[in-house]
C-alpha atoms as a PDB file:
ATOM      1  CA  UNK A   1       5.257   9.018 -30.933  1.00  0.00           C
ATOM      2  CA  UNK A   2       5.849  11.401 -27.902  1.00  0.00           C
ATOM      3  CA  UNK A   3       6.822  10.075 -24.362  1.00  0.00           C
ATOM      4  CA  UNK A   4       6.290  11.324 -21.352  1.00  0.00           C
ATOM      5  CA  UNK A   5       7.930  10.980 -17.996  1.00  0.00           C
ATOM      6  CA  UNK A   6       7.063  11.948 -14.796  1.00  0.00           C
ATOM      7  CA  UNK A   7       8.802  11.859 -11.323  1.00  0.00           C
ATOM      8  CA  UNK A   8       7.648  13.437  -8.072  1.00  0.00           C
ATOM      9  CA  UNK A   9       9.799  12.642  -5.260  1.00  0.00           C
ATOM     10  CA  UNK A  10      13.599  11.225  -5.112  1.00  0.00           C
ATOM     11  CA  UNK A  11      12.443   7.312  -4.024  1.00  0.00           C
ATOM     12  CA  UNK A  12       8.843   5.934  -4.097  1.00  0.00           C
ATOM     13  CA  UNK A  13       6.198   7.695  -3.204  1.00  0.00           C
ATOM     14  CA  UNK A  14       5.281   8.852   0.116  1.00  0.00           C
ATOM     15  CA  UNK A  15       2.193   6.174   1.914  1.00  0.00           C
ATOM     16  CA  UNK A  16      -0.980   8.143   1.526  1.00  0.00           C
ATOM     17  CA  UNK A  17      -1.282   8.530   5.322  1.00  0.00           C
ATOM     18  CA  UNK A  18       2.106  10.628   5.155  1.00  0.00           C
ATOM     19  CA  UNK A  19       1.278  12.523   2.216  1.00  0.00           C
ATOM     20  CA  UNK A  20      -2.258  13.326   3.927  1.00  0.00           C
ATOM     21  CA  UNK A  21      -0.536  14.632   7.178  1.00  0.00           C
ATOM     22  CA  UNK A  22       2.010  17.100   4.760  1.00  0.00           C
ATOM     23  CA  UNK A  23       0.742  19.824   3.261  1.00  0.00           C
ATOM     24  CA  UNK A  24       3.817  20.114   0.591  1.00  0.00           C
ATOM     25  CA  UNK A  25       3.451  16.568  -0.275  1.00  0.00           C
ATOM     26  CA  UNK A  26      -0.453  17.210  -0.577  1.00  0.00           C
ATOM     27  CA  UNK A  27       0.205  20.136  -2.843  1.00  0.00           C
ATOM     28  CA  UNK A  28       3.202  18.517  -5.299  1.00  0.00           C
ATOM     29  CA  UNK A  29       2.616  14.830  -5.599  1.00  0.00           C
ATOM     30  CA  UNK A  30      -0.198  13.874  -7.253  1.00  0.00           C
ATOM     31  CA  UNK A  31      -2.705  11.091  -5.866  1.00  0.00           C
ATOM     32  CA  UNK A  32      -2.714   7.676  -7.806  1.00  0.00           C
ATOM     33  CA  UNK A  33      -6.202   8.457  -8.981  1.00  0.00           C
ATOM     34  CA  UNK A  34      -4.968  11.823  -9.982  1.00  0.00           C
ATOM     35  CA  UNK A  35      -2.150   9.779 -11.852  1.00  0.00           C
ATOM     36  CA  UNK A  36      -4.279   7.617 -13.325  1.00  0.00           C
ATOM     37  CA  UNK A  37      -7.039  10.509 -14.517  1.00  0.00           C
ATOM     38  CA  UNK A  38      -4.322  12.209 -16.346  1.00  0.00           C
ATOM     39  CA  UNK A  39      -2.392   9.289 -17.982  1.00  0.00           C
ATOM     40  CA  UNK A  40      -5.547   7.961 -19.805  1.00  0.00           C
ATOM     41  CA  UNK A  41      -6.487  11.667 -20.980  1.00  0.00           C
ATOM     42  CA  UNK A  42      -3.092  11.389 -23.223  1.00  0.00           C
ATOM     43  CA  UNK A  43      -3.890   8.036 -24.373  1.00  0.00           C
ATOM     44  CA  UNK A  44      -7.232   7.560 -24.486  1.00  0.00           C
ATOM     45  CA  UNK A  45      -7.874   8.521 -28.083  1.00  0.00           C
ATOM     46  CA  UNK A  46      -4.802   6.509 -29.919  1.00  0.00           C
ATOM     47  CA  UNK A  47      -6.151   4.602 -32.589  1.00  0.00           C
ATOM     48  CA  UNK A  48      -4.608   2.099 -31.730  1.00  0.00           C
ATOM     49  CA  UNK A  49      -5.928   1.927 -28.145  1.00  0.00           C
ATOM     50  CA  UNK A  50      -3.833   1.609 -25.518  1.00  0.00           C
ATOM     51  CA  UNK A  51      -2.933  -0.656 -22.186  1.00  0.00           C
ATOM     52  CA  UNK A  52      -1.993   1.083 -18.970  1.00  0.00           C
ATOM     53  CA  UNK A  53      -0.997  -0.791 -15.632  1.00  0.00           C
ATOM     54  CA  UNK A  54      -1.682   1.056 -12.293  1.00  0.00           C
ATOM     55  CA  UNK A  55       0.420  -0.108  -9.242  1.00  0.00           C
ATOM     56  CA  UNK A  56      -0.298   0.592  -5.543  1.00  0.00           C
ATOM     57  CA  UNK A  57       2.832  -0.672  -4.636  1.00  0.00           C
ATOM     58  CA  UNK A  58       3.108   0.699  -1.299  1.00  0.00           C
ATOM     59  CA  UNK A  59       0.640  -1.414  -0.085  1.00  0.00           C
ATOM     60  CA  UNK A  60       2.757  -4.529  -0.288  1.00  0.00           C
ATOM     61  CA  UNK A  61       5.458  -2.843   1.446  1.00  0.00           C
ATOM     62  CA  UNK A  62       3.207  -1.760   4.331  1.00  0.00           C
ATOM     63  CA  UNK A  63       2.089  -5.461   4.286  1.00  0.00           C
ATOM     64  CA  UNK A  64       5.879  -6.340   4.576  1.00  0.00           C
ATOM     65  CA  UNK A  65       6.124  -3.761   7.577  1.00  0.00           C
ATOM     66  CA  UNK A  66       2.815  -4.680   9.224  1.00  0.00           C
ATOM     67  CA  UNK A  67       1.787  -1.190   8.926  1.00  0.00           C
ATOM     68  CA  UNK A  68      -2.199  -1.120   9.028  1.00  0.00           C
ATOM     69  CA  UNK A  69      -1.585   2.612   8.548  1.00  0.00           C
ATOM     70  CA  UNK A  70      -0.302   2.347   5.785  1.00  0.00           C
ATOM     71  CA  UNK A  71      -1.554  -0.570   4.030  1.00  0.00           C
ATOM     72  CA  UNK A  72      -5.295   1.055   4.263  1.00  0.00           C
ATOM     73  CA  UNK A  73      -4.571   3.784   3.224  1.00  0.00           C
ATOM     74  CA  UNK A  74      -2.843   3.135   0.279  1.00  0.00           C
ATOM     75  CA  UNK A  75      -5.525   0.938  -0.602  1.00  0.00           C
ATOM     76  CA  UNK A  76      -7.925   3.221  -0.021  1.00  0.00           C
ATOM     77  CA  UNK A  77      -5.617   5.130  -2.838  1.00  0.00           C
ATOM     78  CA  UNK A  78      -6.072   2.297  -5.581  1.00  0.00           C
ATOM     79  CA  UNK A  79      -9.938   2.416  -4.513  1.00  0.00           C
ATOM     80  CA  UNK A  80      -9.921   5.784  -6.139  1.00  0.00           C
ATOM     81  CA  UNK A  81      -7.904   5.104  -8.808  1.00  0.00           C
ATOM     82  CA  UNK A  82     -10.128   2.071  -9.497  1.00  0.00           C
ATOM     83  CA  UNK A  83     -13.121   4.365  -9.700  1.00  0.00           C
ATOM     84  CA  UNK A  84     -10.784   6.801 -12.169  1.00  0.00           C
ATOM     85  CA  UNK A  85     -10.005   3.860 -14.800  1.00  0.00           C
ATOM     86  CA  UNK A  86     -14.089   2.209 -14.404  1.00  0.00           C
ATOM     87  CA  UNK A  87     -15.818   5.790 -14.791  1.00  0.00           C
ATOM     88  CA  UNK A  88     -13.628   6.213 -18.588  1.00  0.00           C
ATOM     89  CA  UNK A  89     -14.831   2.449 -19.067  1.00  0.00           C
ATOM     90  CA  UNK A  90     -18.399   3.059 -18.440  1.00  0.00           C
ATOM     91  CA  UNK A  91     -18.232   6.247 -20.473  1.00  0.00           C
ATOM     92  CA  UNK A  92     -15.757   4.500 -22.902  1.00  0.00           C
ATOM     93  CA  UNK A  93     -17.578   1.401 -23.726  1.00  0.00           C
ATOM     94  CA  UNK A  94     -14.516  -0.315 -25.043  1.00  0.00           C
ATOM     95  CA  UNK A  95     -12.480  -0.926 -22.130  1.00  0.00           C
ATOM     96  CA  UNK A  96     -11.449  -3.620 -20.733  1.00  0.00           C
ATOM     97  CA  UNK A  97     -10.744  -2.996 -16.199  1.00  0.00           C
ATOM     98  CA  UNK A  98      -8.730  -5.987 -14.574  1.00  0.00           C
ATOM     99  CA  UNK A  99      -8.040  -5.564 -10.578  1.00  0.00           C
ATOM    100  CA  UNK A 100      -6.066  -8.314  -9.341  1.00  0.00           C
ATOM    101  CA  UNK A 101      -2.464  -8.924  -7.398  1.00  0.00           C
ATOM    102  CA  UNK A 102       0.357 -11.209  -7.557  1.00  0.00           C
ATOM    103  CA  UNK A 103       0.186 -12.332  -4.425  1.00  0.00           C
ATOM    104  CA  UNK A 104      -1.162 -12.398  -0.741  1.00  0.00           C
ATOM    105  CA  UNK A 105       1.177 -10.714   1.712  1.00  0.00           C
ATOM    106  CA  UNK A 106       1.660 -10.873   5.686  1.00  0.00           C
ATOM    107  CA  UNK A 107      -2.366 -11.716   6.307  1.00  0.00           C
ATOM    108  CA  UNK A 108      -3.650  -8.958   8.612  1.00  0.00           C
ATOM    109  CA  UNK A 109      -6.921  -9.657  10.551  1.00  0.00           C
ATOM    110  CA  UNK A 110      -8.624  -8.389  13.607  1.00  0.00           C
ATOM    111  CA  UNK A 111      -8.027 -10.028  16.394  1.00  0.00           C
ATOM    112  CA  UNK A 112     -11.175 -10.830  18.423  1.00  0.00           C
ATOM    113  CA  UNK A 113     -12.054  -9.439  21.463  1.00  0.00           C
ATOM    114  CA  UNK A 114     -14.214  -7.255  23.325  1.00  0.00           C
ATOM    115  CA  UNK A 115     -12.692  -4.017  22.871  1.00  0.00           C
ATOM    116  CA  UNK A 116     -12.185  -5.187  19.250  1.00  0.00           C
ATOM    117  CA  UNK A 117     -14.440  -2.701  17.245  1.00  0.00           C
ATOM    118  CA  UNK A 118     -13.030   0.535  19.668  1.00  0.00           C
ATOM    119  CA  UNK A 119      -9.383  -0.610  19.313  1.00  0.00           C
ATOM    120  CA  UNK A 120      -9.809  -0.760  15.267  1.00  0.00           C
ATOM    121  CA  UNK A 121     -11.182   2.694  15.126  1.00  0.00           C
ATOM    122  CA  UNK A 122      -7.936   4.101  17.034  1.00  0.00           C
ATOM    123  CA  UNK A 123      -6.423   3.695  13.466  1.00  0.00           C
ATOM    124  CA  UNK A 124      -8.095   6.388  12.092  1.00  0.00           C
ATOM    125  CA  UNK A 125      -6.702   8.873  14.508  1.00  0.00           C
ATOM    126  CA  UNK A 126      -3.207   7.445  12.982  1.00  0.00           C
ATOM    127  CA  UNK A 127      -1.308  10.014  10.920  1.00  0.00           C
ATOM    128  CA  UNK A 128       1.528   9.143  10.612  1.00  0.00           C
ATOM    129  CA  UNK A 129       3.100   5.176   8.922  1.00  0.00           C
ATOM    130  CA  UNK A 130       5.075   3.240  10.892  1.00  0.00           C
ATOM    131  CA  UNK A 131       7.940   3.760   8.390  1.00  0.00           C
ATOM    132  CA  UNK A 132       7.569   7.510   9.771  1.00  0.00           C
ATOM    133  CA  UNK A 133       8.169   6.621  12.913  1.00  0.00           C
ATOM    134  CA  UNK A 134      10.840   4.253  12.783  1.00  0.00           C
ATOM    135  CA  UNK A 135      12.894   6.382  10.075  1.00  0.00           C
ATOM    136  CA  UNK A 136      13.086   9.358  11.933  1.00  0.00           C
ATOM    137  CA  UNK A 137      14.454   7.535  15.347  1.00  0.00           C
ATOM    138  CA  UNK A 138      18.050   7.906  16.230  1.00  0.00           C
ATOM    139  CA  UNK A 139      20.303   6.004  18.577  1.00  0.00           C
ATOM    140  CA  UNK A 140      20.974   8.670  20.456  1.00  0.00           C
ATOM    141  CA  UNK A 141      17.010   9.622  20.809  1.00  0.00           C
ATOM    142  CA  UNK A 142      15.902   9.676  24.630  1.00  0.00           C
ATOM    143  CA  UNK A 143      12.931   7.449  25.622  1.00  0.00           C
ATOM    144  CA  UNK A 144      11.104   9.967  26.099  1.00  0.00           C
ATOM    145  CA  UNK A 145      11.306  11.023  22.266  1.00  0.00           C
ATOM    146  CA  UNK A 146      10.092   7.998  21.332  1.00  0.00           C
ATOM    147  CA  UNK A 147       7.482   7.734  23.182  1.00  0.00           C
ATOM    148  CA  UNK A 148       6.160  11.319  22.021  1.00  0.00           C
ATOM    149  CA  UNK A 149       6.908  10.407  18.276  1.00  0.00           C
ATOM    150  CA  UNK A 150       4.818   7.300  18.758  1.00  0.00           C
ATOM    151  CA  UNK A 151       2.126   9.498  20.128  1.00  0.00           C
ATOM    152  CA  UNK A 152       2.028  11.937  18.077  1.00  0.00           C
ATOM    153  CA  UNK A 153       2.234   9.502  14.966  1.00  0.00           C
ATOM    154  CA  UNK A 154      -0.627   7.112  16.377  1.00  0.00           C
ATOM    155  CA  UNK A 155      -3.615   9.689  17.785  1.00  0.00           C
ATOM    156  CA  UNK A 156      -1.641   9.821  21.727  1.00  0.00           C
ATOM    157  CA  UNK A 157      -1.392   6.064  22.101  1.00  0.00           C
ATOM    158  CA  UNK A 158       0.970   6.018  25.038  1.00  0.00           C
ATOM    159  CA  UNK A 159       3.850   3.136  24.945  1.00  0.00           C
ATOM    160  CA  UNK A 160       5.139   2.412  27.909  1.00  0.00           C
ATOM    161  CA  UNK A 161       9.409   2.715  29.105  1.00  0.00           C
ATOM    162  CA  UNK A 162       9.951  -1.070  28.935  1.00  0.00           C
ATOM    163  CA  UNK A 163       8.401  -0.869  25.123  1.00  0.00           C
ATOM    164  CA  UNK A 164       9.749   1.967  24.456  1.00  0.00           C
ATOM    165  CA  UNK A 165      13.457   1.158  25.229  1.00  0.00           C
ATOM    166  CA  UNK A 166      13.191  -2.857  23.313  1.00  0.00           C
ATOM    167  CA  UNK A 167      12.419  -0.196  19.926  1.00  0.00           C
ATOM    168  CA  UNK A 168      15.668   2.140  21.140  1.00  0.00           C
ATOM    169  CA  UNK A 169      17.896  -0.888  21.663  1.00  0.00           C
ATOM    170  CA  UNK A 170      17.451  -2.148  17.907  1.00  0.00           C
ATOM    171  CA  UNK A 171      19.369   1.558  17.026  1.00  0.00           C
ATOM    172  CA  UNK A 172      21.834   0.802  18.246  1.00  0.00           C
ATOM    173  CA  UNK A 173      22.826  -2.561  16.115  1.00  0.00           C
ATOM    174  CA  UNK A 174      21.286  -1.146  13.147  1.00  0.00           C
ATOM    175  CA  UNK A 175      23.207  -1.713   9.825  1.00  0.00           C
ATOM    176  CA  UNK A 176      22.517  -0.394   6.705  1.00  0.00           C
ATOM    177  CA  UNK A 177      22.283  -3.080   4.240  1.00  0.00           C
ATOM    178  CA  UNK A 178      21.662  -3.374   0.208  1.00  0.00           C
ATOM    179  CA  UNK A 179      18.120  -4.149  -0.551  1.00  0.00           C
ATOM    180  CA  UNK A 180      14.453  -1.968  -0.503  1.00  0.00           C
ATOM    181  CA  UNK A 181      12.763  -4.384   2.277  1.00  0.00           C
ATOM    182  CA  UNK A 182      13.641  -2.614   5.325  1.00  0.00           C
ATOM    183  CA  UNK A 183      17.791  -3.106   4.760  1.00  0.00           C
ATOM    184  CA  UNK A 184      18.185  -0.857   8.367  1.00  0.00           C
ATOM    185  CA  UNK A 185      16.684  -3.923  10.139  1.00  0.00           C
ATOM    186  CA  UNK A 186      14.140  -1.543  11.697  1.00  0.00           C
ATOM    187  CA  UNK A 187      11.676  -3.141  14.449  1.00  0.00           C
ATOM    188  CA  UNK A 188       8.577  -2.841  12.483  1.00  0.00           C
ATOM    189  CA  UNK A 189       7.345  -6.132  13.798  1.00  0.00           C
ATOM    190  CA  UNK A 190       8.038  -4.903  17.329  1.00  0.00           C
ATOM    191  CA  UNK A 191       6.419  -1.931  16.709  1.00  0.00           C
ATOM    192  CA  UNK A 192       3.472  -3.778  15.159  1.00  0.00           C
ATOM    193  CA  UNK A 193       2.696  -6.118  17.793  1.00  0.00           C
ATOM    194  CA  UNK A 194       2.807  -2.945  20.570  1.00  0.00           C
ATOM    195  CA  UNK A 195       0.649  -1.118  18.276  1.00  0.00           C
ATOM    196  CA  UNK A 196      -1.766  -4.567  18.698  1.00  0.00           C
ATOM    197  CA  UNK A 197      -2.903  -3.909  22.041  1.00  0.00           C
ATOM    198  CA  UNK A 198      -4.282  -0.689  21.001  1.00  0.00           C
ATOM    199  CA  UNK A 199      -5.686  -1.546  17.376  1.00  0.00           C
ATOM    200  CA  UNK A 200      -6.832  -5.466  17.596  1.00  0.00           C
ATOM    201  CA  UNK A 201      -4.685  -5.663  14.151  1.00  0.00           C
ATOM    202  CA  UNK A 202      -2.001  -9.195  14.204  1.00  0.00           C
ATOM    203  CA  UNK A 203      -0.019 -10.370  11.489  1.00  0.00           C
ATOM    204  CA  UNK A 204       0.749 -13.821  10.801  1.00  0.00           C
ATOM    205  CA  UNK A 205       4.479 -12.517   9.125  1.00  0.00           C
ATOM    206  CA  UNK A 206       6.115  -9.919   7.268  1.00  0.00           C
ATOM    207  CA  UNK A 207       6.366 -12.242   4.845  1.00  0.00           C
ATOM    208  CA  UNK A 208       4.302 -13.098   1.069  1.00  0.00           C
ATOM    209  CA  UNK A 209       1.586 -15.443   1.645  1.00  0.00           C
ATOM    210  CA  UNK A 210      -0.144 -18.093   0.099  1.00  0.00           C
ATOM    211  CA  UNK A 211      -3.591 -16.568  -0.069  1.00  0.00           C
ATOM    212  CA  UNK A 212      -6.177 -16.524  -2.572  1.00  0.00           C
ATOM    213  CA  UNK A 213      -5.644 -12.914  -4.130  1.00  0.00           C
ATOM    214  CA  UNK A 214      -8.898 -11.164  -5.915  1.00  0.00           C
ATOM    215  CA  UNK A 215      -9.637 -11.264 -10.213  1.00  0.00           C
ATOM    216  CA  UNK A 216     -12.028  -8.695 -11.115  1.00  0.00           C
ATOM    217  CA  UNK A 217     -12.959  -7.446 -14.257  1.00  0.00           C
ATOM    218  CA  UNK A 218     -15.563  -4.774 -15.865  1.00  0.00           C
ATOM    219  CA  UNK A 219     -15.835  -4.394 -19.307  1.00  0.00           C
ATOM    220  CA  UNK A 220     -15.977  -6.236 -22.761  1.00  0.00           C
ATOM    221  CA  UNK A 221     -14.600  -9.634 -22.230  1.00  0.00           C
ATOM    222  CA  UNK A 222     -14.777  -9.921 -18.261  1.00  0.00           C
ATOM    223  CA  UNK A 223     -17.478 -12.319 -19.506  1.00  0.00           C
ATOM    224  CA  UNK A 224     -15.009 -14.737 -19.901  1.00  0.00           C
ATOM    225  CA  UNK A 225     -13.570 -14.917 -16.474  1.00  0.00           C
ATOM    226  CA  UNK A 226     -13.087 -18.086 -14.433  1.00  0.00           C
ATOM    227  CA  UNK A 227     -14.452 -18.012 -10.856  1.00  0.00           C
ATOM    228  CA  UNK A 228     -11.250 -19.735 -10.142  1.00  0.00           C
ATOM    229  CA  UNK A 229      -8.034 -19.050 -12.156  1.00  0.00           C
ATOM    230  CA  UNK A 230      -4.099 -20.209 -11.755  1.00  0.00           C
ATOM    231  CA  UNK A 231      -1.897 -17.281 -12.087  1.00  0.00           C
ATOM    232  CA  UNK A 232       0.501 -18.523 -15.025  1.00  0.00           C
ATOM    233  CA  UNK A 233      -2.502 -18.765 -16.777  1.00  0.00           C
ATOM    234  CA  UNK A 234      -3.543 -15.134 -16.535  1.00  0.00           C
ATOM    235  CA  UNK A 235      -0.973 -13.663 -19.197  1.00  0.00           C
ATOM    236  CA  UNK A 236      -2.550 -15.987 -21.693  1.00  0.00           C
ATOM    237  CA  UNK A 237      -6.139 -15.151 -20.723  1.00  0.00           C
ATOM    238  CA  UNK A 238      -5.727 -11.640 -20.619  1.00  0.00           C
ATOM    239  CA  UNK A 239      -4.779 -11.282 -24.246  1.00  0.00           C
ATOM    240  CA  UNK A 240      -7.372 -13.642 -25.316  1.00  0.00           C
ATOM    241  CA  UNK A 241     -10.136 -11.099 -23.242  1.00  0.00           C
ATOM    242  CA  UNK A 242      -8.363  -8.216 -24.994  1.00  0.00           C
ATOM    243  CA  UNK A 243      -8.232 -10.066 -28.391  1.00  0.00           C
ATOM    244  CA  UNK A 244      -4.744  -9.545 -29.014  1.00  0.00           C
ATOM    245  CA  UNK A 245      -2.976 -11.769 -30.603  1.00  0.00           C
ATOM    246  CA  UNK A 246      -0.322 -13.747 -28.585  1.00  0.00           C
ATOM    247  CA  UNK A 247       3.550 -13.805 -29.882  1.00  0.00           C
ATOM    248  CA  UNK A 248       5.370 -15.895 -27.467  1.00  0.00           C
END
């Protein structure tokens, strides 16, 4: 049995928004449907067969930072690497696809309003994640900085002074802290709610939610799925769909 490891960058991987705005990051990190392409050509044709799990884990954390940036993005990301794992199904004929998620997280929705449907679309002009911004700000940064990094990040929407001094003053006090959820206590929420006068986008929290989260399946044995399911029951019902044999 061989194994095979692969890193590309020193901490997680960059949000797809980033690593569409850099060309080295374009050029030496692999997409995850790039990822996902490769690691079922080397184990596709076990005889055994073989069980892969494909994360987009940044989109929880841009959930957790109220980045729509970067939480569309990235799922825009798992769309393709959906597409990567059905088209070897289709072609396959013996595989089993399951999309699903542990949990709901921060519940973004458009706000409604007459400028709604304008507003949204300024978040394509975005090219930059919030964690960008925010990361690269220093206490000693003028106002003026941050307004132009803001700018530049978020296709020219201008902040004003008053907003643009509450995001210096949090520099100041910043800590670093053990932990991967935001341990500088950076003002993504602040950021977020200026950010909502220009995309229509609240949050209800920064927080895991209590949301129905989506089962879908494609392949032999998504027959068997429950329009409803609980989600300690999945682990058994997966293995029963896959028909292997449960241990435990």
């Amino acid at each position: 049995m061989k194994f095979v490891v692969a890193t590309f960058d020193e901490d997680g991987l960059p949000y797809s928004t980033d690593q569409l705005s850099n060309s080295f990051m374009k050029n030496n990190i692999p997409t995850l449907a790039e990822m996902t392409s490769k690691v079922i050509s080397q184990m596709h044709d076990h005889k055994n067969g073989f069980v892969m799990q494909v994360e987009a884990g940044k989109v929880d954390w841009a959930a957790h930072g109220n980045d729509i940036s970067g939480l569309l993005y990235d799922q825009l990301a798992f769309d393709d690497a959906v597409k990567a794992a059905m088209d070897f199904a289709q072609r396959d004929g013996n595989t089993l696809v399951v999309i699903t998620t542990d949990h709901g997280n921060a519940n973004p929705g458009l706000i409604y309003g007459k400028k709604v449907n304008d507003n949204f679309d300024h978040v394509q002009q975005f090219s930059q994640t919030n964690e960008w911004i925010l990361q690269g700000i220093n206490a000693t940064d003028s106002i003026s900085t941050i307004k132009n990094r803001i700018a530049q990040a978020n296709g020219g929407i201008a902040v004003t002074e008053d907003q643009a001094k509450e995001i210096q003053s949090y520099y100041a006090k910043a800590k670093m802290e053990d932990g991967i959820y935001n341990p500088r206590h950076l003002p993504f929420k602040l950021l977020s709610q200026i950010q909502q006068e220009h995309t229509s986008v609240g949050w209800i929290s920064m927080d895991h939610s209590a949301d129905y989260s989506e089962l879908a399946m494609f392949g032999p044995g998504s027959e068997q799925m429950k329009s409803f399911m609980k989600n300690t029951d999945m682990h058994t019902f997966l293995l029963k769909a896959a028909e292997v044999e449960n241990k435990f």
